[in-house]
Protein backbone atom coordinates (compact mmCIF):
# COMPACT_ATOMS: atom_id res chain seq x y z
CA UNK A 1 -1.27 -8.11 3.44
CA UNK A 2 -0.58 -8.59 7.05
CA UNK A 3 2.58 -7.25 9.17
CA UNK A 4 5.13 -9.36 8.22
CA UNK A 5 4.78 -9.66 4.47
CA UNK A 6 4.89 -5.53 4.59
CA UNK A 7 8.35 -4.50 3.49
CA UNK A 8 9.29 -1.70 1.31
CA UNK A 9 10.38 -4.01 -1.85
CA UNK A 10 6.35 -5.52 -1.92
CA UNK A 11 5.40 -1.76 -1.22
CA UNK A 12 7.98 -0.75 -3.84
CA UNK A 13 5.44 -3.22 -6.09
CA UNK A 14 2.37 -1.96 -5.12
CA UNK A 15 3.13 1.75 -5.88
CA UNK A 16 4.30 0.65 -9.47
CA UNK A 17 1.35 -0.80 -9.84
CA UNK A 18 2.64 -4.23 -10.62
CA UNK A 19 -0.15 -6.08 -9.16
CA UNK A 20 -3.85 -6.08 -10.38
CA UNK A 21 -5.47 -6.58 -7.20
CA UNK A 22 -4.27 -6.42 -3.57
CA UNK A 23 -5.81 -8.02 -0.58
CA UNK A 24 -4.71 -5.48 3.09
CA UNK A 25 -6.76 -6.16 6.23
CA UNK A 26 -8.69 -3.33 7.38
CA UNK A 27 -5.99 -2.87 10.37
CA UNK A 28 -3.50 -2.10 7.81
CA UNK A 29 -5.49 0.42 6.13
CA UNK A 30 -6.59 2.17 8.74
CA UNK A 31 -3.20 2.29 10.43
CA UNK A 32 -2.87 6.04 11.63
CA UNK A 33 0.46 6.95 9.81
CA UNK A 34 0.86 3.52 8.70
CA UNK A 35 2.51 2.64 5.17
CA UNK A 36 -0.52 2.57 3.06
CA UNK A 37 -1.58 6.08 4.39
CA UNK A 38 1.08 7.41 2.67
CA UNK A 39 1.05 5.59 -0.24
CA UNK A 40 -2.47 6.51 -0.89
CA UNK A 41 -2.21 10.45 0.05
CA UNK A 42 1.14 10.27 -2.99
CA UNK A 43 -0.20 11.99 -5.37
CA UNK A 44 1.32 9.78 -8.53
CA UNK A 45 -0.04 6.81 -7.15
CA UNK A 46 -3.55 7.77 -5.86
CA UNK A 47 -3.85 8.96 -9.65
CA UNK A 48 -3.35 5.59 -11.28
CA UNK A 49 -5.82 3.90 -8.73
């Protein structure tokens, strides 16, 4: 996912696990404090992964 298709109803998605598979650059996951940091440090959601 790059910057602009990151908004909180495709991040709403990917915490309910509505997608299979999910493509983020490495920028995006490595963001310091960035929106998949704290998706992956919920707990509910880093269970189901």
């Amino acid at each position: 996912m790059s910057d602009s298709l990151i908004n909180p109803l495709s991040l709403q998605a990917i915490e309910e696990l509505k997608y299979h598979t999910i493509i983020v650059s490495p920028e995006q996951l490595m963001k310091p404090r960035g929106e998949f940091e704290k998706l992956l440090w919920k707990p509910e959601f880093a269970s189901r992964c």
